[in-house]
Each structure stands twice: as structure tokens, then as C-alpha cells.
C-alpha atoms as a PDB file:
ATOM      1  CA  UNK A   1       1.333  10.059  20.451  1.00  0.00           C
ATOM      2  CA  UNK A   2       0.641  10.483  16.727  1.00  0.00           C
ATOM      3  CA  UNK A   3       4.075  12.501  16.169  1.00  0.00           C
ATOM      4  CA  UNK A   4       5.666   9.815  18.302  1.00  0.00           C
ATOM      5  CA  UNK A   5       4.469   7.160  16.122  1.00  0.00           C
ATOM      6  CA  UNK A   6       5.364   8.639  13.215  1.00  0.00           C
ATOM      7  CA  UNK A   7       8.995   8.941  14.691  1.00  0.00           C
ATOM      8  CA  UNK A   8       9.299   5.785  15.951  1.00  0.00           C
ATOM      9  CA  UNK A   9       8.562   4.300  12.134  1.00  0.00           C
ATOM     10  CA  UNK A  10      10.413   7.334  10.570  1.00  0.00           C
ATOM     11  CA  UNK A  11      13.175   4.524   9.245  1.00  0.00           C
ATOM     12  CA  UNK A  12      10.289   2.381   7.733  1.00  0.00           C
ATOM     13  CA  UNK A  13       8.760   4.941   5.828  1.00  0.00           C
ATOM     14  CA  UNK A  14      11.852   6.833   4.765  1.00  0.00           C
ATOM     15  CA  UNK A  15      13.216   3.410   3.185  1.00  0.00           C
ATOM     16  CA  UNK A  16       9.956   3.212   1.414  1.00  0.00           C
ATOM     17  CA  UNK A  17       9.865   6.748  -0.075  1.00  0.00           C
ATOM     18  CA  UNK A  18      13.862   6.295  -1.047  1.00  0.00           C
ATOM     19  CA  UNK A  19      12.732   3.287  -2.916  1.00  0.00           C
ATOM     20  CA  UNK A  20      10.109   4.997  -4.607  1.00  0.00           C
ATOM     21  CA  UNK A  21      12.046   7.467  -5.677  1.00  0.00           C
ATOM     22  CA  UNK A  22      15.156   5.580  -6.638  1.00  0.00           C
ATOM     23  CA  UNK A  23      12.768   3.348  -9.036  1.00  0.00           C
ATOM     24  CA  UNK A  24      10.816   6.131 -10.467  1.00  0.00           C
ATOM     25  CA  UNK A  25      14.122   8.358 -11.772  1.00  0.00           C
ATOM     26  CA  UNK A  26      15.424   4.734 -12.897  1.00  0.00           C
ATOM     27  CA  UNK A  27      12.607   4.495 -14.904  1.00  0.00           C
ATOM     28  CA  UNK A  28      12.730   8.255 -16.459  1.00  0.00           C
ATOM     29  CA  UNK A  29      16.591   7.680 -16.777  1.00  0.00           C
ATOM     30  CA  UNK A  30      16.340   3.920 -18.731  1.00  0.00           C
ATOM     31  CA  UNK A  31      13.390   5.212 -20.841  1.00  0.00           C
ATOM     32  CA  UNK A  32      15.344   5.262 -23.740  1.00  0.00           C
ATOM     33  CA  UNK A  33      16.273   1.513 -24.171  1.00  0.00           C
ATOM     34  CA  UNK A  34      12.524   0.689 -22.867  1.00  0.00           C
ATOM     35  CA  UNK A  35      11.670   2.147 -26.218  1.00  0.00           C
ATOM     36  CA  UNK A  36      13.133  -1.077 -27.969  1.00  0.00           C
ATOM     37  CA  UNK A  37      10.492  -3.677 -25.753  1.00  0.00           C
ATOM     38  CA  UNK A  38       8.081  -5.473 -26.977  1.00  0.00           C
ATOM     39  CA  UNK A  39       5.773  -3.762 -23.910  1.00  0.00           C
ATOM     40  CA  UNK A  40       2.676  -5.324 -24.664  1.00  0.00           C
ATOM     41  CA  UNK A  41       4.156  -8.571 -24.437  1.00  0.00           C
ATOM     42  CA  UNK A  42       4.693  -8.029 -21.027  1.00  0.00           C
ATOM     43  CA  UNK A  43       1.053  -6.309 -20.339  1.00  0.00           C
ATOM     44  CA  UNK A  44      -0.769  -9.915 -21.443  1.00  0.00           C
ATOM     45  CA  UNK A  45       1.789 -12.513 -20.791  1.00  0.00           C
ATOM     46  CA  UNK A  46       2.599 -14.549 -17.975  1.00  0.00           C
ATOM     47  CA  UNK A  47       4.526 -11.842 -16.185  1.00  0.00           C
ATOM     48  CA  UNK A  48       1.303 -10.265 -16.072  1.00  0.00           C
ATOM     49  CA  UNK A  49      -0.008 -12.046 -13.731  1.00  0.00           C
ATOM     50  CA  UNK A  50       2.580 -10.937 -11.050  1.00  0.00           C
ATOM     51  CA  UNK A  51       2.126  -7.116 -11.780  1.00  0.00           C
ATOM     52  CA  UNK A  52      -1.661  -6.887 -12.279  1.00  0.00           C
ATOM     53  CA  UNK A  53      -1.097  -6.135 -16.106  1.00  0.00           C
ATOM     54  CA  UNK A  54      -3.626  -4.927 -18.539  1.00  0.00           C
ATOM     55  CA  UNK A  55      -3.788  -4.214 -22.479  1.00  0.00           C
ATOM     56  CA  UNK A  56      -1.955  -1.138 -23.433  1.00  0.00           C
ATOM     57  CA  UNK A  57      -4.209   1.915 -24.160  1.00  0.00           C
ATOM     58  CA  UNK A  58      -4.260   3.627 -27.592  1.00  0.00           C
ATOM     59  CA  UNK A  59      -2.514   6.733 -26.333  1.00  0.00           C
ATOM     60  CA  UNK A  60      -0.690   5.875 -23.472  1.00  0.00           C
ATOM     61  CA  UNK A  61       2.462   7.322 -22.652  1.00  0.00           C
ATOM     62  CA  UNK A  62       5.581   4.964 -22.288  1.00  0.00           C
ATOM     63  CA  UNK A  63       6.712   6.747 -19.594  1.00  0.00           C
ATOM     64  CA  UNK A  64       3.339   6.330 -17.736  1.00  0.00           C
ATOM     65  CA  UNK A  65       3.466   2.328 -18.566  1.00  0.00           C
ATOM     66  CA  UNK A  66       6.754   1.708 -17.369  1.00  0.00           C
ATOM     67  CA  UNK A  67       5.560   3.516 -14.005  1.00  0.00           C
ATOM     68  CA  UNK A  68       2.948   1.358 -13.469  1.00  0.00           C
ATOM     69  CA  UNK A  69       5.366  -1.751 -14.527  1.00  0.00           C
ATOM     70  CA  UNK A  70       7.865  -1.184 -12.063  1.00  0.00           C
ATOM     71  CA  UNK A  71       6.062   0.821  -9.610  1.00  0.00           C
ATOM     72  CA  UNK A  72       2.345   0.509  -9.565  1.00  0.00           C
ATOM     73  CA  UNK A  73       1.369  -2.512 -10.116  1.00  0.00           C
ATOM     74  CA  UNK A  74       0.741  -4.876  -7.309  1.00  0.00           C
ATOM     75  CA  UNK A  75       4.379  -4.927  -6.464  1.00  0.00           C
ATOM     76  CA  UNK A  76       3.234  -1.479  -4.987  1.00  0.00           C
ATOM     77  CA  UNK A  77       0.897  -3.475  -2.602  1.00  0.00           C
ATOM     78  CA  UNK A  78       3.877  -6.284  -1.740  1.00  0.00           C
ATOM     79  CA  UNK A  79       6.469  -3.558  -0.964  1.00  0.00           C
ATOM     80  CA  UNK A  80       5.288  -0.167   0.356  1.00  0.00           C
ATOM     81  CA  UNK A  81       2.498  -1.517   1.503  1.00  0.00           C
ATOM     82  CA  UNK A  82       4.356  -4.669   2.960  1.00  0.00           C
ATOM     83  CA  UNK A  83       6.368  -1.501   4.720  1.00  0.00           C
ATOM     84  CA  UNK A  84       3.227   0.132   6.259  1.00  0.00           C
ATOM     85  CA  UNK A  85       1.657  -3.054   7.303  1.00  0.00           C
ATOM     86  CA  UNK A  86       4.779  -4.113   9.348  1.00  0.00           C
ATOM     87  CA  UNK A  87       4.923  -0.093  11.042  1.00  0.00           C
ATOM     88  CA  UNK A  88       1.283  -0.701  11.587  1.00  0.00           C
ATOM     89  CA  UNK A  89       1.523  -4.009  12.927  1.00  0.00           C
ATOM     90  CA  UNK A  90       3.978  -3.132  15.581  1.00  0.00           C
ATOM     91  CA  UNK A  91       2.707   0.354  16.393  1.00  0.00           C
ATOM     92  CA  UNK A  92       0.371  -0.773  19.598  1.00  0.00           C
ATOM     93  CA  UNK A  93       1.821  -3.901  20.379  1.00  0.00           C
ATOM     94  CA  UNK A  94       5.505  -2.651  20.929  1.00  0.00           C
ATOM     95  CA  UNK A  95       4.398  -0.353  23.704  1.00  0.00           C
ATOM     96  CA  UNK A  96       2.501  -3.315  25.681  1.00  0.00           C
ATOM     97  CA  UNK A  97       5.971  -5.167  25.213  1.00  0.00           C
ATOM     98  CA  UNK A  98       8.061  -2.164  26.307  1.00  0.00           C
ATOM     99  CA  UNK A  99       5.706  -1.311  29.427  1.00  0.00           C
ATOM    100  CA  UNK A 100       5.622   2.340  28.085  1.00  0.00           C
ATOM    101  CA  UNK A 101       1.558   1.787  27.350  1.00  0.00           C
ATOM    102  CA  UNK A 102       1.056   1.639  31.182  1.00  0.00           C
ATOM    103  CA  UNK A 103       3.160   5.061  31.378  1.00  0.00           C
ATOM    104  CA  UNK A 104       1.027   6.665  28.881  1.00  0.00           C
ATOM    105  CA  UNK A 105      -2.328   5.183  29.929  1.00  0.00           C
ATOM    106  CA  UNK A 106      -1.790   6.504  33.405  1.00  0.00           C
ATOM    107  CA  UNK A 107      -1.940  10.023  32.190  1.00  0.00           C
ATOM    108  CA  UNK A 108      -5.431  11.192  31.300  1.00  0.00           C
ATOM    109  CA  UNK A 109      -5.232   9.232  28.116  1.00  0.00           C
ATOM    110  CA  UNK A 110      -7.921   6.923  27.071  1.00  0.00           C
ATOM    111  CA  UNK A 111      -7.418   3.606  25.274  1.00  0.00           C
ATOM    112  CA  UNK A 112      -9.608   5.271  22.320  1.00  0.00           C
ATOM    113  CA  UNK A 113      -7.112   8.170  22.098  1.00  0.00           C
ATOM    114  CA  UNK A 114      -4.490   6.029  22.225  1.00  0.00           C
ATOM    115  CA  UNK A 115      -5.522   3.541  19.914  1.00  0.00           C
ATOM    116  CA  UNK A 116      -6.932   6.619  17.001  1.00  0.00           C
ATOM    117  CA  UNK A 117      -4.136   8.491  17.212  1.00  0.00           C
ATOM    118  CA  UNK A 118      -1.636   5.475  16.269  1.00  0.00           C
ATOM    119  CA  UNK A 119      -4.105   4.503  13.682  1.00  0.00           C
ATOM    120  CA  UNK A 120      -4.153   8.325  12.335  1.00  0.00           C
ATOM    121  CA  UNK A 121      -0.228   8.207  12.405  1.00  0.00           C
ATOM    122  CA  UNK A 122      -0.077   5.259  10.054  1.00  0.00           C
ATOM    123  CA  UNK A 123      -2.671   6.580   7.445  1.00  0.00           C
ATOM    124  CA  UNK A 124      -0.554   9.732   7.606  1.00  0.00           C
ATOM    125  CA  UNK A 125       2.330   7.349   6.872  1.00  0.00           C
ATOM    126  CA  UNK A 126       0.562   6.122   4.129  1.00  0.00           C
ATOM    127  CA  UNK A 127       0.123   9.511   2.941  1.00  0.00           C
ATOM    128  CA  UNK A 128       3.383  10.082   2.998  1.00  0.00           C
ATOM    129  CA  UNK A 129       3.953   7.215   0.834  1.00  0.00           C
ATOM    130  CA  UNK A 130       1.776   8.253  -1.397  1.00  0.00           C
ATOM    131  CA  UNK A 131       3.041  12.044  -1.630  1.00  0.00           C
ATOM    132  CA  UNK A 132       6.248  10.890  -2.888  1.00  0.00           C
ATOM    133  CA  UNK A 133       5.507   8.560  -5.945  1.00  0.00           C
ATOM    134  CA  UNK A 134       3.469  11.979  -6.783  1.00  0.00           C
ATOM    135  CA  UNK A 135       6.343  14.430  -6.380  1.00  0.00           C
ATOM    136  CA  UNK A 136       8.505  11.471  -8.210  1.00  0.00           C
ATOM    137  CA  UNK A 137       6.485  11.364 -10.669  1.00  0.00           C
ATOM    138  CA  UNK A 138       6.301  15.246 -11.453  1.00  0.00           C
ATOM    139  CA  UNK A 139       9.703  15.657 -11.503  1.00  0.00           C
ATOM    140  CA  UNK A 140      10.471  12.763 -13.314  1.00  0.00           C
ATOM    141  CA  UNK A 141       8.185  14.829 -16.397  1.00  0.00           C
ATOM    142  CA  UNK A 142       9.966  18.120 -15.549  1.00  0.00           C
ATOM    143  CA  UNK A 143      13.776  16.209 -15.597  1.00  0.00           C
ATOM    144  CA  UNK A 144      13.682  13.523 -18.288  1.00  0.00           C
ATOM    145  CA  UNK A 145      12.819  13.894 -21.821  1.00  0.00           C
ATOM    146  CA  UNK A 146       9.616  12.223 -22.940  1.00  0.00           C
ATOM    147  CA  UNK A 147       8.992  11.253 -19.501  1.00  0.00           C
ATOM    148  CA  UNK A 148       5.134  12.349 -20.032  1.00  0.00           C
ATOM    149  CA  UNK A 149       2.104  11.281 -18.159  1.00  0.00           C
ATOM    150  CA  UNK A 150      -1.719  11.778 -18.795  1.00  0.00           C
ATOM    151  CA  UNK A 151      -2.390  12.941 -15.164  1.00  0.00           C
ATOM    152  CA  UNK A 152      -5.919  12.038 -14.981  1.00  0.00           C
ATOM    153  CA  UNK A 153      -5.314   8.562 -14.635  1.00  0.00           C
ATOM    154  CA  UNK A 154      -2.467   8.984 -13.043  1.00  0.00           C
ATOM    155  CA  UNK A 155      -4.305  10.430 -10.271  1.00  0.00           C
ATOM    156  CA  UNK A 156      -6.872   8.035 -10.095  1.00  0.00           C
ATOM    157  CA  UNK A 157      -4.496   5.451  -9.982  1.00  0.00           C
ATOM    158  CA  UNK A 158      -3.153   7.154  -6.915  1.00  0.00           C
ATOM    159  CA  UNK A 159      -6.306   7.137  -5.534  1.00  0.00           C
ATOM    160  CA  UNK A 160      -6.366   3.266  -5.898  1.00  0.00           C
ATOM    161  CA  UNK A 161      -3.205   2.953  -3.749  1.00  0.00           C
ATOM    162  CA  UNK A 162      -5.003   5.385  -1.201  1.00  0.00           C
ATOM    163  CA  UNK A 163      -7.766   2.721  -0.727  1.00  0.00           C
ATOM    164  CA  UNK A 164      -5.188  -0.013  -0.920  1.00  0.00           C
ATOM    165  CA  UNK A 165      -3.191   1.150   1.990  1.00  0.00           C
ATOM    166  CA  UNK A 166      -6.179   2.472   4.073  1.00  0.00           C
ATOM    167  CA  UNK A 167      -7.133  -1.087   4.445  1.00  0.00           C
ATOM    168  CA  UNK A 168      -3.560  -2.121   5.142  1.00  0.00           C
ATOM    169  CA  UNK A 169      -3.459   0.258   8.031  1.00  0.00           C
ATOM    170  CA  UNK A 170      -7.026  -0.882   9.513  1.00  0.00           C
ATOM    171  CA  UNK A 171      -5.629  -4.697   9.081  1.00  0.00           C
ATOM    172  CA  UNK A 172      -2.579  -3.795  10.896  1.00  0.00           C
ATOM    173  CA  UNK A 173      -3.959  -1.866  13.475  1.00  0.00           C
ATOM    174  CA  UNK A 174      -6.178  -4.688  14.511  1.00  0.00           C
ATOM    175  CA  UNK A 175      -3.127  -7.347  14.425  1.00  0.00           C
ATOM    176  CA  UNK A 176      -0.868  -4.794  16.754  1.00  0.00           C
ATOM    177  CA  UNK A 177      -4.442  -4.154  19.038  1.00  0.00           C
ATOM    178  CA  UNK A 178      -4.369  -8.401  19.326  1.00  0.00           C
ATOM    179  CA  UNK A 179      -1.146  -8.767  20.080  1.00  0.00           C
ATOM    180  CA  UNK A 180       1.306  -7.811  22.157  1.00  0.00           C
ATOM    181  CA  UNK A 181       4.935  -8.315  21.007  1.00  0.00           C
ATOM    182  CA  UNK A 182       6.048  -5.569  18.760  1.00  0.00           C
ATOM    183  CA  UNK A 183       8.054  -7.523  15.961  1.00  0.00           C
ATOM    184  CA  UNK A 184       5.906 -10.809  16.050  1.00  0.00           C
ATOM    185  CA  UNK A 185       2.966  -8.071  14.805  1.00  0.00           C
ATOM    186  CA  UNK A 186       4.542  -6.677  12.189  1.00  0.00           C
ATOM    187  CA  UNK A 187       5.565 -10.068  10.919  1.00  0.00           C
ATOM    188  CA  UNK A 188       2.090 -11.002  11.157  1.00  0.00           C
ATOM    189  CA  UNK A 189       0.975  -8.153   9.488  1.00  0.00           C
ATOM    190  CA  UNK A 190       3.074  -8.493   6.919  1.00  0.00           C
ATOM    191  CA  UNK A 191       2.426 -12.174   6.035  1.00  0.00           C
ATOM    192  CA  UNK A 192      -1.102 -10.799   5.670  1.00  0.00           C
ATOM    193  CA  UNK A 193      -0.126  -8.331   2.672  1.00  0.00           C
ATOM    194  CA  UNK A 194       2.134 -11.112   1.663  1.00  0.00           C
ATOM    195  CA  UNK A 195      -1.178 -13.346   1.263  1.00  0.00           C
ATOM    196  CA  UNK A 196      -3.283 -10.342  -0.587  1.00  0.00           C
ATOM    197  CA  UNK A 197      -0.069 -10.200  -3.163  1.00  0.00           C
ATOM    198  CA  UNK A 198      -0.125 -14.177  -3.938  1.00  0.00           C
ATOM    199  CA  UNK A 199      -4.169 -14.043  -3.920  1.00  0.00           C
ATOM    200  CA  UNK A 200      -3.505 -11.242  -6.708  1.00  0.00           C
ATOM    201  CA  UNK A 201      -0.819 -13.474  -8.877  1.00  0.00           C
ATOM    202  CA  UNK A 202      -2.744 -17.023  -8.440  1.00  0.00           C
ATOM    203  CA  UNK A 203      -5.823 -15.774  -9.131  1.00  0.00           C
ATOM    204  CA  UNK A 204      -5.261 -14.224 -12.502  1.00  0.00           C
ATOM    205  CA  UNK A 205      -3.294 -17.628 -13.123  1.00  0.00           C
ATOM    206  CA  UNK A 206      -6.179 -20.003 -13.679  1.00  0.00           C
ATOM    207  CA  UNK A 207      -9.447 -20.572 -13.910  1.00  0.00           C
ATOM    208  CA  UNK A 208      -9.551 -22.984 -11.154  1.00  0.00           C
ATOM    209  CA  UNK A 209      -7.710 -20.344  -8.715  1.00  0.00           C
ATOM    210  CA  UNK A 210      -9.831 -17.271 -10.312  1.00  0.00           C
ATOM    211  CA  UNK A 211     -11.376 -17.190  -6.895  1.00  0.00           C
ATOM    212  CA  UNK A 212      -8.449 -16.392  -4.883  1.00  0.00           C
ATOM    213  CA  UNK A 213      -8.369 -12.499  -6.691  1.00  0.00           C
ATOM    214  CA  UNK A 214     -11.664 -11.777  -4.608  1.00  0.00           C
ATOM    215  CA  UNK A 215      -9.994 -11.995  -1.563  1.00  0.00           C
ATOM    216  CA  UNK A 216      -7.062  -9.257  -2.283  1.00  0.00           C
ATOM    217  CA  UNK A 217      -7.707  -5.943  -2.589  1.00  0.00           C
ATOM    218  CA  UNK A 218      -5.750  -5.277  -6.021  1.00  0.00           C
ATOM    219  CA  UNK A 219      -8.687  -6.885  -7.449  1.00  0.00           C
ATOM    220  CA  UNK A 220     -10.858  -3.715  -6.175  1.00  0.00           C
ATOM    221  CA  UNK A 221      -8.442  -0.755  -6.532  1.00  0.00           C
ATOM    222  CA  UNK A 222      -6.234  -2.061  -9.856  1.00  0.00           C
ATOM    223  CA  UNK A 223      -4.037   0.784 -10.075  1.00  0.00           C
ATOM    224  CA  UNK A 224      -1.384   0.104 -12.540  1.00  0.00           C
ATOM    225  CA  UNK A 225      -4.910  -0.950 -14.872  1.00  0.00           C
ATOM    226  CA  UNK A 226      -5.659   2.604 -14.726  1.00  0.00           C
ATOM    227  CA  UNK A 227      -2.307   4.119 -16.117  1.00  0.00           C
ATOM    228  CA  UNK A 228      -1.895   1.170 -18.779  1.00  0.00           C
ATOM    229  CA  UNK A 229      -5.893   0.973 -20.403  1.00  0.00           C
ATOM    230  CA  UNK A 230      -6.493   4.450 -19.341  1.00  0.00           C
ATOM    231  CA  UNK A 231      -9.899   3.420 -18.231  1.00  0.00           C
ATOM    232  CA  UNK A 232     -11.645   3.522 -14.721  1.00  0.00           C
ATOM    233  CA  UNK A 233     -14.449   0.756 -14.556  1.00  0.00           C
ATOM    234  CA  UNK A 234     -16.974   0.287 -11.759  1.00  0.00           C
ATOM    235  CA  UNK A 235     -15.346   2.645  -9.333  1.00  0.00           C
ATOM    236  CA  UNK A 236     -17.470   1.861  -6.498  1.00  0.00           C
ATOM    237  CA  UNK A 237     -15.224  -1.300  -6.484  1.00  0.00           C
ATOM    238  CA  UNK A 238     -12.765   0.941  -4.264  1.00  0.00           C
ATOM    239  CA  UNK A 239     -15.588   0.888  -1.206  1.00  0.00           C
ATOM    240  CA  UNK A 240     -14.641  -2.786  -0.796  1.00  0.00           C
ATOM    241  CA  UNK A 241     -10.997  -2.341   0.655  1.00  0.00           C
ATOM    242  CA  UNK A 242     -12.146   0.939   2.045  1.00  0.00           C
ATOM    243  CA  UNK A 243     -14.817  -0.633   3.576  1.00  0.00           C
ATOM    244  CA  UNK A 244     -12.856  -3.712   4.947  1.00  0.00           C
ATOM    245  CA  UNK A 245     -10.472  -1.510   6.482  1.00  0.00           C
ATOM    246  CA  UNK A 246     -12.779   0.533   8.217  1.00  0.00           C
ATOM    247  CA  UNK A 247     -14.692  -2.607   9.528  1.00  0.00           C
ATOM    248  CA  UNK A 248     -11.108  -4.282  11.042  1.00  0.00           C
ATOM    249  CA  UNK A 249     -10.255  -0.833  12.216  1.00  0.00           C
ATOM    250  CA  UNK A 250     -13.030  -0.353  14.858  1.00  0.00           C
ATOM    251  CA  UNK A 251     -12.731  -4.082  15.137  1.00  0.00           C
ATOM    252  CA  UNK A 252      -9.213  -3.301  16.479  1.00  0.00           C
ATOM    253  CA  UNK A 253     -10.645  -0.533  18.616  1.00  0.00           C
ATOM    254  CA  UNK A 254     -13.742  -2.692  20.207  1.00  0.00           C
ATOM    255  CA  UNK A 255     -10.573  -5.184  21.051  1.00  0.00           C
ATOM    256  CA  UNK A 256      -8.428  -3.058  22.329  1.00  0.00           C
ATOM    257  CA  UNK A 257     -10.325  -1.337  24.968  1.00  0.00           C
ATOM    258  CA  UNK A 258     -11.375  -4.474  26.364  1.00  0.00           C
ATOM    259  CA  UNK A 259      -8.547  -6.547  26.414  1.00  0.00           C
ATOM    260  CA  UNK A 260      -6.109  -7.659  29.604  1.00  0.00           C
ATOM    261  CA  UNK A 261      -2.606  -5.463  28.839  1.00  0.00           C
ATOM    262  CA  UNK A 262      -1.020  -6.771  31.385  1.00  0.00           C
ATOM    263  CA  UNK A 263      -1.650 -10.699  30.064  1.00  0.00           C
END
């Protein structure tokens, strides 16, 4: 079931790894003219609001800023893991539309192994995800000239996404455990990431929206942050989204192995 779920969303994930990789050698290619922006103009502005932007480091490479411009910021959150939500949204449900979860069950398969090794699949497809802005991003340095990176924060950036898009996973595994049509649940799904981006852009808008940044989870794992200021603060921030994901995960479980299929 978990290589079968993996195949079934192999288009999903493939688009979102060919995206990643397409922006990250347009980034080491264009380099050169970014030299000629006023970057931390961008960083501080109004546009930062929309990308999660902090104040430039001291001795942070362009290269590494313009990744976490175009790629990590919390447009990384409203695309890739827009893309995972939706494959995880639809991953249960569109076998109770299809009838082929009454095939499956009736082997000795229980709803638990069912239901773990879908939500296994996805954070593999996450992975996935994940593995390629890494391998981008290495052979962007290796390819382009001055394309350097300090990997340290690079990597904890990374780890940022990871706890990002493990609670995207638990959220959509719960949605495609409620539901039982396979597109309306990734829709659904992905209206939910769609929320956690605008919570992200209003919040750091205004004061009298500063609330709504509490209840996305760039807020707790603020990746592109990391590359720009070079600085990791309060860490233990990341067991929020972990957390939450965990919690709607089992949520999704306790759901599933109760509910009526067949309704």
C-alpha cells in the first residue's frame, strides 16, 4: 500500500521536485543581475510580508538569500506543500470513492495498516520533496559561480520545512480519513495550507491582524529567516507544528477505524 500510494501521487510530487529544481538553477543562473538589487529592500518591505522576510545577515551569501526569496520562504509552504496536502488529502478518501478500500480491507489488512502506511507514504513524499531542494541546492554551488551557501543554516532551514510538511501530511491525512471523495479532499486540504499561507502574510501586515501568524505554522518553523539572519531562535518553536501534526494524525486514525465506509 505505501509503494502504491506513492505511485498513485508519483505526478504530484514529480511536478513539485521539477519546480524546485527549475527555480533553484534559475536562481544560480540569474545571480549575476541579482547582484544589482537593492536586496534588503525586499527583506523589510512590504513584499516581506508575503515571503516571511527577515533582515539580511552580516555574512550572508547572495546566493543563499535569493534561495530563500524565491524558494524558501513561505511560498515553499503555499506550493510544495499546497502539492503534498492535496496527495495527502486524497490518498484515503479516493479508495472509499473507487470501492478498491473494500478490496483491500478484505484481505488480512487492518484499517490501522491501512491508514499508517498511506500516512508513511506521504511523509516519504515529503521527503522526497525535501531531498531535492538539497541536491538542487548542492549542485547549484558545484555548477554556478558564486553560487555559495553557509550549509549550517541551510540545513536547519531544511529542517524547518521538515516540520512544516510533517504537519501538512497529519492535516491531510485526517481530511482524506473524514471524507470520502478523492478530489473534494484534496481541495479541502489544500484550502487548509491555503489558509496557513494568508495567516502568514496578514499577520505580519498589522498590528491588529498580528494574531492571525499564531495560527500558521511558518510562524514556528521560519525557514527562509534562517538562511537570510543566519540565526536559529527558540528552536523548540518547531514542536508546535510537529506536535499539531502528530495530534490530527492519530486524530485521523481514531476516525478512521470507526467510521461507516460504506456511508
Amino acid at each position: 500500500m505505501l509503494t502504491a500510494t506513492l505511485y498513485e501521487s508519483r505526478s504530484l510530487l514529480a511536478a513539485a521536485c521539477g519546480y524546485i529544481l527549475i527555480i533553484g538553477f534559475l536562481v544560480g543562473l540569474l545571480l549575476p543581475a541579482f547582484k544589482t538589487l537593492n536586496i534588503q529592500a525586499y527583506l523589510t518591505g512590504s513584499f516581506a510580508a508575503l515571503i516571511g522576510g527577515s533582515a539580511l545577515g552580516r555574512d550572508t551569501p547572495l546566493f543563499a538569500v535569493y534561495m530563500a526569496l524565491e524558494l524558501y520562504g513561505s511560498f515553499f509552504l503555499l506550493l510544495f506543500g499546497g502539492v503534498l496536502g492535496y496527495a495527502a488529502g486524497a490518498s484515503i478518501a479516493r479508495n472509499i470513492e473507487d470501492g478498491t478500500i473494500d478490496i483491500i480491507l478484505a484481505r488480512p489488512v487492518s484499517r490501522a495498516r491501512f491508514y499508517l502506511e498511506k500516512w508513511v507514504a506521504m511523509l516519504l513524499g515529503g521527503t522526497f520533496i525535501i531531498a531535492t531542494s538539497l541536491l538542487t541546492a548542492f549542485v547549484c554551488t558545484q555548477v554556478f559561480p558564486n553560487a555559495t551557501l553557509h550549509w549550517r543554516w541551510f540545513l536547519l532551514a531544511n529542517l524547518d520545512v521538515a516540520a512544516m510538511l510533517f504537519l501538512v501530511v497529519g492535516m491531510g491525512s485526517f481530511v482524506s480519513a473524514a471524507m470520502s471523495r478523492g478530489r473534494a479532499a484534496g481541495g479541502v486540504a489544500t484550502l487548509v495550507v491555503v489558509f496557513w499561507y494568508l495567516c502568514q502574510t496578514f499577520g505580519t501586515a498589522g498590528d491588529r491582524l498580528s494574531f492571525l501568524k499564531y495560527l500558521g505554522p511558518y510562524y514556528y518553523a521560519p525557514s527562509s529567516q534562517v538562511i537570510t539572519s543566519e540565526q536559529w531562535t527558540e528552536p523548540w518553536r518547531l514542536l508546535v507544528p510537529v506536535a499539531a501534526g502528530l495530534i490530527l494524525g492519530i486524530a485521523g486514525l481514531a476516525y478512521f477505524q470507526r467510521r461507516d465506509i460504506t456511508s
